[in-house]
N, C-alpha and C. Protein backbone atom coordinates (compact mmCIF):
# COMPACT_ATOMS: atom_id res chain seq x y z
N UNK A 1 0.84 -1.19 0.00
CA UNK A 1 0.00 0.00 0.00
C UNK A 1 0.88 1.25 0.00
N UNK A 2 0.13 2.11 -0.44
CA UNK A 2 1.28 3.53 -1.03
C UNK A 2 0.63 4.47 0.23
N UNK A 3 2.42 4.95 1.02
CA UNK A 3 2.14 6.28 2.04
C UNK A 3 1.31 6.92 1.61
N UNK A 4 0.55 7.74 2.68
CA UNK A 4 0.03 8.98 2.51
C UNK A 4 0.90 9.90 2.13
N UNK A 5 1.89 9.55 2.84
CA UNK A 5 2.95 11.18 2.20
C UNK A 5 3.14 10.49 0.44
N UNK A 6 3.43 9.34 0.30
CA UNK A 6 3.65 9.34 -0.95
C UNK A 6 2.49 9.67 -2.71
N UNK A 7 1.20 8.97 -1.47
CA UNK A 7 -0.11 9.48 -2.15
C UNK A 7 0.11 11.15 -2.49
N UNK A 8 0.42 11.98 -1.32
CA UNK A 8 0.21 13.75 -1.31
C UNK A 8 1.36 13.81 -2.98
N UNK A 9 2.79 13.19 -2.67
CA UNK A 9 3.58 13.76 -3.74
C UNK A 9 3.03 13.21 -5.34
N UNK A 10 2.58 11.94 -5.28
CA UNK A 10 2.18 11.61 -6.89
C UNK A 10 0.55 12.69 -6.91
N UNK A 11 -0.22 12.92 -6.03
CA UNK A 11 -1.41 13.57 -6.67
C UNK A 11 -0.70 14.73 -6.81
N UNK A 12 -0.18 15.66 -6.38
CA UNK A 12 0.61 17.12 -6.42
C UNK A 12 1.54 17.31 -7.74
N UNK A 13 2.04 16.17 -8.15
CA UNK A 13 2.82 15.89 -9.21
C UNK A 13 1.95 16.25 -10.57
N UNK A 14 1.16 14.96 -10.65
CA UNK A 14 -0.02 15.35 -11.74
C UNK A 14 -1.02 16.18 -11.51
N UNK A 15 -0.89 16.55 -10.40
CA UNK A 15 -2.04 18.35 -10.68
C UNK A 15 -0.76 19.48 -11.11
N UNK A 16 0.22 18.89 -10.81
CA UNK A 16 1.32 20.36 -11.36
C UNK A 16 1.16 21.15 -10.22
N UNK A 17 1.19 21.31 -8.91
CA UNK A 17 0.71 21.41 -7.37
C UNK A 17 1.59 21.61 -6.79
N UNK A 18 1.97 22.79 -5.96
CA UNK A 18 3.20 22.49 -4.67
C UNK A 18 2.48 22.48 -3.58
N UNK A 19 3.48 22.08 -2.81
CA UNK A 19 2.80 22.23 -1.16
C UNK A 19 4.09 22.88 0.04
N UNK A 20 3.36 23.50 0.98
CA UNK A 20 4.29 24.40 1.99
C UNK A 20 3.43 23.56 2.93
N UNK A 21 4.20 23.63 4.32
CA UNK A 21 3.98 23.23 5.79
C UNK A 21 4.16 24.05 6.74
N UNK A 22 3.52 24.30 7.34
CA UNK A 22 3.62 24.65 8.66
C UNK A 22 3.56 24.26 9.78
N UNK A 23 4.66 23.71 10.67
CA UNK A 23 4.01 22.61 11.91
C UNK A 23 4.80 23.56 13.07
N UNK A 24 3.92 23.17 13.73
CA UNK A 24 4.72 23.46 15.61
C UNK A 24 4.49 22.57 16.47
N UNK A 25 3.33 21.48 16.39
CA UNK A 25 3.37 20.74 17.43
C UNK A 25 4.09 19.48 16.73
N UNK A 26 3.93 19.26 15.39
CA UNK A 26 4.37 18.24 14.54
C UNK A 26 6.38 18.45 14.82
N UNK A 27 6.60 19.38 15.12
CA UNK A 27 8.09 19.91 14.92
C UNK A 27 9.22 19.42 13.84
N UNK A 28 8.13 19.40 12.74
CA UNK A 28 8.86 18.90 11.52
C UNK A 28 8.79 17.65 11.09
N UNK A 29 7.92 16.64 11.27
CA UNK A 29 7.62 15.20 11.33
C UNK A 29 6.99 15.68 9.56
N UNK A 30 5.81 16.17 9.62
CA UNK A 30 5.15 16.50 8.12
C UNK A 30 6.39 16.74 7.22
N UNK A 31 7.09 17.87 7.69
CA UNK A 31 7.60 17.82 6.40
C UNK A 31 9.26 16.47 6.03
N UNK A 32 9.25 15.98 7.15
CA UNK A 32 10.12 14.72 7.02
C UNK A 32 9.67 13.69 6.06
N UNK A 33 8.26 13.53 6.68
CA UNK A 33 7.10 12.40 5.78
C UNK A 33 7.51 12.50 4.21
N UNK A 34 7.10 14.08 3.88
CA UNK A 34 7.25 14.16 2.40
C UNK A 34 8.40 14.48 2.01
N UNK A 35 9.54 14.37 2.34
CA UNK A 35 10.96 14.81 2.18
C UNK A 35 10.96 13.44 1.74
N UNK A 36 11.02 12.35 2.39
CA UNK A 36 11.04 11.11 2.54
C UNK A 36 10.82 10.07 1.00
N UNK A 37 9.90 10.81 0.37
CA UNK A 37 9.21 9.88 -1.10
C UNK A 37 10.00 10.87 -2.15
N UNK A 38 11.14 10.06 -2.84
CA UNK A 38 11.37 9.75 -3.94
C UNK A 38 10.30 11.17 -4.89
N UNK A 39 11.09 12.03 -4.99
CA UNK A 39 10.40 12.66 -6.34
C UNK A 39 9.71 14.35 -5.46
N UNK A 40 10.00 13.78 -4.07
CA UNK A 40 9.46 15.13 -3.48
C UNK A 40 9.30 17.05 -3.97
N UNK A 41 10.98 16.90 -4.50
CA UNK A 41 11.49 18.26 -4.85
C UNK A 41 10.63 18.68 -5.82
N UNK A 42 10.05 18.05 -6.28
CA UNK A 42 9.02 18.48 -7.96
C UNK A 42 7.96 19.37 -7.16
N UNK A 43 7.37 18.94 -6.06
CA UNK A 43 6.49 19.57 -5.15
C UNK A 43 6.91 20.48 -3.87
N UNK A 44 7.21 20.02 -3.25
CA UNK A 44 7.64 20.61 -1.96
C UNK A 44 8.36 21.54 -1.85
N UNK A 45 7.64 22.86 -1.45
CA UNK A 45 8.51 24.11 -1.33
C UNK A 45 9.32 24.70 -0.24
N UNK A 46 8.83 23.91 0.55
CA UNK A 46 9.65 24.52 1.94
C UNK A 46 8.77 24.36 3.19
N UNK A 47 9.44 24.48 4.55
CA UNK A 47 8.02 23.95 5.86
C UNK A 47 9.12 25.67 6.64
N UNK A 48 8.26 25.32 7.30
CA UNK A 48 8.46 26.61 8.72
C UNK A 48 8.05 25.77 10.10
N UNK A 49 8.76 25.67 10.86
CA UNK A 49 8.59 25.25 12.23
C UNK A 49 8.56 26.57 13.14
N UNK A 50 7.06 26.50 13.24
CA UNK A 50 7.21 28.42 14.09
C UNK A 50 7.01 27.71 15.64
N UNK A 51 7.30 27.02 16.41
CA UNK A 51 6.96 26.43 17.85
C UNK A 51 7.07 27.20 18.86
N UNK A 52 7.70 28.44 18.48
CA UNK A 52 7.48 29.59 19.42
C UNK A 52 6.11 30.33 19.45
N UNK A 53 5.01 30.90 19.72
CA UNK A 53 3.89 31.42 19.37
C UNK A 53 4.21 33.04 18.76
N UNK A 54 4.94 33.69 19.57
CA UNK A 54 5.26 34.47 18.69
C UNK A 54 5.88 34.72 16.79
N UNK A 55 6.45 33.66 16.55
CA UNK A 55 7.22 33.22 15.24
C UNK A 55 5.83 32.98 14.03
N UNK A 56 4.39 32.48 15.21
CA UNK A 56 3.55 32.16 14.05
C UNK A 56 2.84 33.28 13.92
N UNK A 57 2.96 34.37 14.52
CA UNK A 57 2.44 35.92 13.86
C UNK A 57 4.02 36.32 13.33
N UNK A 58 5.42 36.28 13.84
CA UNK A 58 6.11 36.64 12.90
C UNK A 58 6.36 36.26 11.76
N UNK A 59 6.26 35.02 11.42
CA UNK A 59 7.04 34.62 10.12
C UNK A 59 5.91 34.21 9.35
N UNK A 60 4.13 34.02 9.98
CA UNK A 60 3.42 33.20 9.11
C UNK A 60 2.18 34.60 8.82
N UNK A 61 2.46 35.22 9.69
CA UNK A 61 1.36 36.40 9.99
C UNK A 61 -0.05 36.13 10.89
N UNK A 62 -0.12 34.95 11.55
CA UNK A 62 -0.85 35.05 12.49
C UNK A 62 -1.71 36.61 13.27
N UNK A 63 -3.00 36.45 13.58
CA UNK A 63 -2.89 37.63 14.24
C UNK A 63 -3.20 37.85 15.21
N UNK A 64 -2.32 38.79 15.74
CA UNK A 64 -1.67 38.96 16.97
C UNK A 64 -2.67 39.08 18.31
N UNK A 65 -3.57 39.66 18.27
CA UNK A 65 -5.17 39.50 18.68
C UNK A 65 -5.44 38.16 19.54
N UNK A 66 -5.61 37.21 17.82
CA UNK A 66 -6.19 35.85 17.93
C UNK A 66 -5.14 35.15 18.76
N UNK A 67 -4.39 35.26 19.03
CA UNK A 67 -2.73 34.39 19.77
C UNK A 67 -2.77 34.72 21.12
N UNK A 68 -2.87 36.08 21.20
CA UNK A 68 -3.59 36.97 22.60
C UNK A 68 -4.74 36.26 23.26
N UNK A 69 -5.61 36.55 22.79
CA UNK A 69 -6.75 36.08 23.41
C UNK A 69 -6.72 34.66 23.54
N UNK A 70 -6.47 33.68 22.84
CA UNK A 70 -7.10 32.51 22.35
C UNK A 70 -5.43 31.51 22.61
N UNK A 71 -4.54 31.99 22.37
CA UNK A 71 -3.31 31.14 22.22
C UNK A 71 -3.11 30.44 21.06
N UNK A 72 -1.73 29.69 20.83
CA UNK A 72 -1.27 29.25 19.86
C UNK A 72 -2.81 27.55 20.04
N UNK A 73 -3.29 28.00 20.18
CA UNK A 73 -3.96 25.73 20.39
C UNK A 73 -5.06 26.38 19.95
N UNK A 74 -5.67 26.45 18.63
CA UNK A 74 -7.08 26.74 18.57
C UNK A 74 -7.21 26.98 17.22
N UNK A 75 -8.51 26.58 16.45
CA UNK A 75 -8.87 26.42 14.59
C UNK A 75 -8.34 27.70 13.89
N UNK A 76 -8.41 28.58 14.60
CA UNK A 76 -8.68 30.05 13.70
C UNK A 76 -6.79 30.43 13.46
N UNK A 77 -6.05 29.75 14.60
CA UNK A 77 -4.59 29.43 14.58
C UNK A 77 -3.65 28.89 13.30
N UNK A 78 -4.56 27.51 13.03
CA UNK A 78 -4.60 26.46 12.53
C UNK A 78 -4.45 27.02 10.88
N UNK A 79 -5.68 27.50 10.46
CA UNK A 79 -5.97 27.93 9.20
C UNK A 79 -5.18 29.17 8.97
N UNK A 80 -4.91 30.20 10.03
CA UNK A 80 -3.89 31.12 9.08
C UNK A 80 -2.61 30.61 9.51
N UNK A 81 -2.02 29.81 9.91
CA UNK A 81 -1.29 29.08 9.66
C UNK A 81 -0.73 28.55 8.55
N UNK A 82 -1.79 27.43 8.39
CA UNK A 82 -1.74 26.91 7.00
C UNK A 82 -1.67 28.11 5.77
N UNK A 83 -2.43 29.18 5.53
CA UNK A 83 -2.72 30.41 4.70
C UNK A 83 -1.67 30.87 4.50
N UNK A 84 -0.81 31.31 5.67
CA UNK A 84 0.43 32.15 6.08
C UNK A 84 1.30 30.92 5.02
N UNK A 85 1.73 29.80 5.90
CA UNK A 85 3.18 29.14 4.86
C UNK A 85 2.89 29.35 3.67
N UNK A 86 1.50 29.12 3.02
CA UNK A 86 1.21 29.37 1.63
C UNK A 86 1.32 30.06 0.69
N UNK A 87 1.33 31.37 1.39
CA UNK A 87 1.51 32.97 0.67
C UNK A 87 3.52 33.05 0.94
N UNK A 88 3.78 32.61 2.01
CA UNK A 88 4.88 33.19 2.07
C UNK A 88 6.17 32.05 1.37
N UNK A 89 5.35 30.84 1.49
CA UNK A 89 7.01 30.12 0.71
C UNK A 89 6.24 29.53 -0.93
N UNK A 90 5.05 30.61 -1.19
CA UNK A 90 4.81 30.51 -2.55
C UNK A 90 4.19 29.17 -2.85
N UNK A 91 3.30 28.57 -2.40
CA UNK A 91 3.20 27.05 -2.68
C UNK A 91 1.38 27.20 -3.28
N UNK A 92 1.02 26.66 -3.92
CA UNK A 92 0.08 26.01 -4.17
C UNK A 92 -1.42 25.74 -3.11
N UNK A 93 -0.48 25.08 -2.07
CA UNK A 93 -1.68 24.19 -1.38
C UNK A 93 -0.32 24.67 0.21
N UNK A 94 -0.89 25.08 1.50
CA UNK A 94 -0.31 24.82 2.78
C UNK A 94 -1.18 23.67 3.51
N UNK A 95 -0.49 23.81 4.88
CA UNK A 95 -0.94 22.78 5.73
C UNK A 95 -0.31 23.10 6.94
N UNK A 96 -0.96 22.81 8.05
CA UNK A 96 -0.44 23.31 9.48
C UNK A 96 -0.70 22.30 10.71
N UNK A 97 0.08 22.12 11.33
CA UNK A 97 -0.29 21.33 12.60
C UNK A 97 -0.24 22.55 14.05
N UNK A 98 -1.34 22.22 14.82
CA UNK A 98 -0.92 23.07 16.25
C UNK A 98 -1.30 21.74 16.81
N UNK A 99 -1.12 22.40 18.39
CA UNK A 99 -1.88 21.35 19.32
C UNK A 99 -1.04 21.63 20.64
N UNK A 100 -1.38 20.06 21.36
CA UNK A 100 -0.93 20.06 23.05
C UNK A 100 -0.38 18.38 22.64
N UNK A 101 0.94 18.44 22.46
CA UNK A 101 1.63 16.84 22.32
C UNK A 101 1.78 16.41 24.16
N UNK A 102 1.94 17.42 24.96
CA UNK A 102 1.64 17.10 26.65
C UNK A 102 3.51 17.21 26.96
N UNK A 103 4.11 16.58 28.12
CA UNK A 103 2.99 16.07 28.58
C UNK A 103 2.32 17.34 29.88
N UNK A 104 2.16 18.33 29.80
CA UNK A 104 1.37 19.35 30.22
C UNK A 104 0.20 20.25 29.73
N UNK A 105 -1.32 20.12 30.06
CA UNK A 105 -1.75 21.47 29.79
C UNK A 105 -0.75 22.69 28.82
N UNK A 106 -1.95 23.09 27.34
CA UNK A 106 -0.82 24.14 27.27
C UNK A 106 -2.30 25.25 26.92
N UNK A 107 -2.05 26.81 27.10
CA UNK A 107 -3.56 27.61 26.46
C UNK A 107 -4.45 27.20 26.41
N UNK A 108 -4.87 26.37 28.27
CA UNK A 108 -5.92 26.23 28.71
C UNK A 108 -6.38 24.96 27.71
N UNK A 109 -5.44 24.36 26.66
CA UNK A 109 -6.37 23.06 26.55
C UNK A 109 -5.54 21.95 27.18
N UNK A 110 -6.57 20.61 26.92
CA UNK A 110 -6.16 19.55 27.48
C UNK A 110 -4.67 18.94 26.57
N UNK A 111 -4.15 18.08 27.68
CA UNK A 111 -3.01 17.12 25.84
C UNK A 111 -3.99 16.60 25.10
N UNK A 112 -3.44 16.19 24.27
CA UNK A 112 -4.40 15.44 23.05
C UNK A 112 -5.02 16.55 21.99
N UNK A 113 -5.48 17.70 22.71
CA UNK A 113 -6.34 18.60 21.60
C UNK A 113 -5.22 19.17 20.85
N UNK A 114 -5.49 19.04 19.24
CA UNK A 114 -4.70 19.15 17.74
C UNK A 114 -5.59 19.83 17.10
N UNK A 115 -5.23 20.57 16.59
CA UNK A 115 -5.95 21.29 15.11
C UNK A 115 -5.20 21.01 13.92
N UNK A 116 -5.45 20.54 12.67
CA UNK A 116 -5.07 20.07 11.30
C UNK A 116 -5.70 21.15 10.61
N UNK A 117 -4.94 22.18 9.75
CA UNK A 117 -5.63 22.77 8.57
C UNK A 117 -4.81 21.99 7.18
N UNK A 118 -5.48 22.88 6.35
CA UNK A 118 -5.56 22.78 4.72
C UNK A 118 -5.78 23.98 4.21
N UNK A 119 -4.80 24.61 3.39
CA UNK A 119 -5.63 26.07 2.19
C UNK A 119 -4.87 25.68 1.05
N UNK A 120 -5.94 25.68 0.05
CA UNK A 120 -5.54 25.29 -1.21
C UNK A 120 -5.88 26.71 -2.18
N UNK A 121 -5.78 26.09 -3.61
CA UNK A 121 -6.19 27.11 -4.36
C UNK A 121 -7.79 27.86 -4.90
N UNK A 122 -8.47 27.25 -4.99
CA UNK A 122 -9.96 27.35 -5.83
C UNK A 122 -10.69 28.53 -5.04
N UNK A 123 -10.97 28.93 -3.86
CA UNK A 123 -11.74 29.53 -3.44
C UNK A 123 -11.06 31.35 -4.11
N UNK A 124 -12.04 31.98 -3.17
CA UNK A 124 -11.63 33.12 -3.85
C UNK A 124 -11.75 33.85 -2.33
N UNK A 125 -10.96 34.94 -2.70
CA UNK A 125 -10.12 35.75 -1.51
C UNK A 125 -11.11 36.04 -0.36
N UNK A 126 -11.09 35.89 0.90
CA UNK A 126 -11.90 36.11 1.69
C UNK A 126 -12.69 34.92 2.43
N UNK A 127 -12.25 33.67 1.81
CA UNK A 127 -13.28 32.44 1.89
C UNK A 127 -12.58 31.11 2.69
N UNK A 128 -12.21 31.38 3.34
CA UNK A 128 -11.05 30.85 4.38
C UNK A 128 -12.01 29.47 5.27
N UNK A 129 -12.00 29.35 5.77
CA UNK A 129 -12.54 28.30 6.98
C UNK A 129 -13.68 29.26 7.67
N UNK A 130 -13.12 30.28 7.97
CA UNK A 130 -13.93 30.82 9.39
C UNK A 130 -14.57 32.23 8.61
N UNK A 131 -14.80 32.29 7.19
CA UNK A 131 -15.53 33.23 6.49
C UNK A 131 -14.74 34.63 6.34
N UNK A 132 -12.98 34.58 7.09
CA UNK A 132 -12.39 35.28 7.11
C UNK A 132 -11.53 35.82 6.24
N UNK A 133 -10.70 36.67 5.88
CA UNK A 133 -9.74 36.83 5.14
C UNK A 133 -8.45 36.07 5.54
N UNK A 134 -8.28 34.49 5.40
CA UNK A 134 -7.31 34.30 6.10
C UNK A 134 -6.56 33.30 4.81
N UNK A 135 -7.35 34.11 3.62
CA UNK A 135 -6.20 33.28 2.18
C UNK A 135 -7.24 32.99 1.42
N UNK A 136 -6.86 32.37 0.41
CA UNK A 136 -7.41 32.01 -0.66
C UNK A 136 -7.60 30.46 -0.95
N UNK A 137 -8.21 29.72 -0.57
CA UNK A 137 -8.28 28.26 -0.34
C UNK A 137 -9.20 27.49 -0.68
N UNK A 138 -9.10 26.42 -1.27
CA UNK A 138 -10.14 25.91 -1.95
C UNK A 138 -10.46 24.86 -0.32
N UNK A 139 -9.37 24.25 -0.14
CA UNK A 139 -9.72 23.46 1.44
C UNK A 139 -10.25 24.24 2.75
N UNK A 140 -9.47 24.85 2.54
CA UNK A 140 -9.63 25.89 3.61
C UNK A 140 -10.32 25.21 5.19
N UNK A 141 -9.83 24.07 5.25
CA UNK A 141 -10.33 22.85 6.13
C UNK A 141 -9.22 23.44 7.46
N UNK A 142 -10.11 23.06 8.58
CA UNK A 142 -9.63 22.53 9.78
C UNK A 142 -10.27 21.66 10.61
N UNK A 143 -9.38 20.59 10.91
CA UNK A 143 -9.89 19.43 11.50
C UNK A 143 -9.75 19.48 13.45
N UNK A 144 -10.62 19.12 14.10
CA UNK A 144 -10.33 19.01 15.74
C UNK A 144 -10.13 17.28 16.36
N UNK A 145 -8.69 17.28 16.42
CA UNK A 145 -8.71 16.32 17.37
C UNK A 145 -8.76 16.46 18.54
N UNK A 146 -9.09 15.03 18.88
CA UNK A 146 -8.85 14.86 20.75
C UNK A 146 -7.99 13.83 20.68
N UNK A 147 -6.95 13.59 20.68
CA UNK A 147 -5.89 12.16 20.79
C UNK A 147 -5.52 11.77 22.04
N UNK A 148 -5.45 10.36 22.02
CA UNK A 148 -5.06 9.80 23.24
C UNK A 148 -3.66 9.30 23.48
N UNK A 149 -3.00 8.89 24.18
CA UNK A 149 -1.18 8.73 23.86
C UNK A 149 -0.80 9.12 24.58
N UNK A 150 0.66 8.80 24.37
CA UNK A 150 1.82 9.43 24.92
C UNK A 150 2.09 10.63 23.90
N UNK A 151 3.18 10.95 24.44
CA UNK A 151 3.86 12.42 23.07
C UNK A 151 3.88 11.93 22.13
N UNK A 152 4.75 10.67 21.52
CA UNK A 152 5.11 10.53 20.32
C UNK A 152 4.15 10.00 20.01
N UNK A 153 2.69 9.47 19.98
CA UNK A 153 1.47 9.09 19.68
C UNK A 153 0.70 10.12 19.14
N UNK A 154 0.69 11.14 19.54
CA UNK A 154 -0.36 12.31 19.73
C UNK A 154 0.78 13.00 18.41
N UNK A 155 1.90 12.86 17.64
CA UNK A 155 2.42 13.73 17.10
C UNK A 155 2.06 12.91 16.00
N UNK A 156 2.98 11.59 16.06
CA UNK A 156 2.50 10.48 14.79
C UNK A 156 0.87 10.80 14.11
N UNK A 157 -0.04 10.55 14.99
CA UNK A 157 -1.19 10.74 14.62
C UNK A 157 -1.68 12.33 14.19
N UNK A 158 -1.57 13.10 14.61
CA UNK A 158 -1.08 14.52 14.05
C UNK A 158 -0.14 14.44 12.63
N UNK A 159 0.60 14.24 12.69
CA UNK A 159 0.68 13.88 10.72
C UNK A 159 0.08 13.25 9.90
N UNK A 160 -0.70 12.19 10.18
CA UNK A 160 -1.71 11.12 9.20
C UNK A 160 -2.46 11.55 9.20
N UNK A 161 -2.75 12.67 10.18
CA UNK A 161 -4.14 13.27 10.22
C UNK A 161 -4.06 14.51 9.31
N UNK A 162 -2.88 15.31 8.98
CA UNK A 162 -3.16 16.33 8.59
C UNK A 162 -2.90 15.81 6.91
N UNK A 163 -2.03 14.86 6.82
CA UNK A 163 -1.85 14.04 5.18
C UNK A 163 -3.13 13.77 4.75
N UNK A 164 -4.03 12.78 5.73
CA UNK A 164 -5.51 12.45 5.73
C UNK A 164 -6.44 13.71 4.80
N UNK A 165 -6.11 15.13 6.03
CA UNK A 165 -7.06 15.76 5.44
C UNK A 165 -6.33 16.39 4.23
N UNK A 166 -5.14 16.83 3.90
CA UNK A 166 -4.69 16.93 2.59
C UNK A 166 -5.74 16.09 1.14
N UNK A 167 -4.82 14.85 1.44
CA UNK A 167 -5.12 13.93 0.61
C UNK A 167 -6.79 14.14 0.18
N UNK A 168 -7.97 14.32 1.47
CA UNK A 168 -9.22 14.17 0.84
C UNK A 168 -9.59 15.41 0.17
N UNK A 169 -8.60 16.70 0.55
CA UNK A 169 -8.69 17.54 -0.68
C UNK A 169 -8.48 17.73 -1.85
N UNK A 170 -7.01 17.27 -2.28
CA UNK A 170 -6.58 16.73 -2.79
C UNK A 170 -7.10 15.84 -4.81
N UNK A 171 -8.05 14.89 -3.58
CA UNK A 171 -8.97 13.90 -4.07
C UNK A 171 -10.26 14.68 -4.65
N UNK A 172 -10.91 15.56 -3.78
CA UNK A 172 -11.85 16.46 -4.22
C UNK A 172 -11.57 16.84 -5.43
N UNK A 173 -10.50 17.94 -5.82
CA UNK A 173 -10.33 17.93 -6.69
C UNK A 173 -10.33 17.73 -8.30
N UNK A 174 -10.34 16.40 -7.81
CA UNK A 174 -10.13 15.41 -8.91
C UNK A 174 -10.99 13.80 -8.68
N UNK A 175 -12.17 14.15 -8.51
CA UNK A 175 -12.97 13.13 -7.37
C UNK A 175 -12.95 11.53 -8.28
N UNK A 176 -12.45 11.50 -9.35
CA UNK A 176 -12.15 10.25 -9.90
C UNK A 176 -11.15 9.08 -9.50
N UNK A 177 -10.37 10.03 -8.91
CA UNK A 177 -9.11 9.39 -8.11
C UNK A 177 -9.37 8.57 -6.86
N UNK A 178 -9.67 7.19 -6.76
CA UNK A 178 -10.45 6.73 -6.31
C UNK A 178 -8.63 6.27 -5.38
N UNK A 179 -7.85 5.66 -5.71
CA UNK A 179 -6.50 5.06 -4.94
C UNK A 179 -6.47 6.38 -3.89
N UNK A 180 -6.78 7.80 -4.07
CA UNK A 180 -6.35 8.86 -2.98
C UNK A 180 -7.30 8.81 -2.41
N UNK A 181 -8.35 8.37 -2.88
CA UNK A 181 -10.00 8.16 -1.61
C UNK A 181 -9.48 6.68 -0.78
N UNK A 182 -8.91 6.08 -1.86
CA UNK A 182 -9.06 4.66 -0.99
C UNK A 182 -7.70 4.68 0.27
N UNK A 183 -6.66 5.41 -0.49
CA UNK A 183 -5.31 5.80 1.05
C UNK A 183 -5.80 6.12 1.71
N UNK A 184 -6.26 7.58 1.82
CA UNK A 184 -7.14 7.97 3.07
C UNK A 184 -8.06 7.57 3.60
N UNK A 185 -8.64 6.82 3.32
CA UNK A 185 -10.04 6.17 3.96
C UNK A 185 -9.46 4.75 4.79
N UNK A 186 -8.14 4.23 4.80
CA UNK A 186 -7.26 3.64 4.82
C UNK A 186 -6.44 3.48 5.65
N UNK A 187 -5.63 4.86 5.78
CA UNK A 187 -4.65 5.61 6.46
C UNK A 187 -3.50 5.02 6.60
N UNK A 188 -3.12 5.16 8.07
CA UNK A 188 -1.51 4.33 7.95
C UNK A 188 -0.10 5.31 7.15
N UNK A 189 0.64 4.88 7.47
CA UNK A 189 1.86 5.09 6.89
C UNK A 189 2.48 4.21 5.44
């Protein structure tokens, strides 16, 4: 059976597609995944590990407000996240991991709680996840976990999850592509 990361690089390939990352709780696991498959460089533009909270309003444009009030662990994080790597290392399609890998409480949530985004291309400016200006995205997806685990459980699963929701965008796309419905529906490494 073919990775998810390897599923993301052959569909990205034949859409002519890049992809950017953004992780902080992942701390670079995503973009290892797709570093990993043979043929990556055709796609893959670059990741940002902002794990400082400040770094994800500096370097991704987070805003500063939403980080304030709410902290780095929360959807609206998540998606300009994902938005931010997108615009800034030029890619196609982003993707973002936040969360609480533990093992402490972090911004008032529990461990286990993850947010997964997606911003792709198709939508039109203003049409983000949360009806915001937070990019231009056809996915414009964010997913809420609750994971159970240890650290390295809660991170592992935090990448399949955010490939997962890639991939079923991905697939949208191009809804004929039944092998990228059937990986993800699938999962695994």
């Amino acid at each position: 059976m073919t990775s998810p990361a390897a599923e993301v690089v052959r569909l990205l390939t034949a859409q002519g597609r890049t992809l950017a990352v953004a992780e902080s709780l992942t701390g670079g696991l995503v973009a290892a995944r797709i570093t990993d498959v043979p043929g990556a460089s055709r796609v893959f533009r670059g990741s940002v590990t902002p794990y400082a909270t400040e770094l994800k309003r500096d370097l991704l444009g987070v805003d500063a407000a939403l980080l304030a009030e709410r902290g780095a662990v929360d959807p609206r994080v998540a998606a300009q996240m994902a938005a931010g790597v997108r615009r800034v290392l030029g890619a196609d399609w982003g993707i973002a991991t936040t969360g609480v890998a533990g093992p402490d409480p972090q911004d008032g949530q529990p461990v286990g709680t993850v947010y997964v985004a997606v911003e792709g291309p198709a939508q039109g400016p203003g049409q983000g996840p949360f009806g915001t200006n937070e990019g231009s995205a056809s996915g414009g997806k964010v997913e809420e976990l609750r994971l159970n685990g240890n650290r390295a459980e809660i991170r592992m699963e935090s990448v399949r999850s955010v490939l997962a929701l890639l991939l079923a965008e991905l697939a949208s796309e191009h809804p004929g592509n039944e092998r990228a419905q059937d990986t993800e529906r699938n999962g695994g490494f």
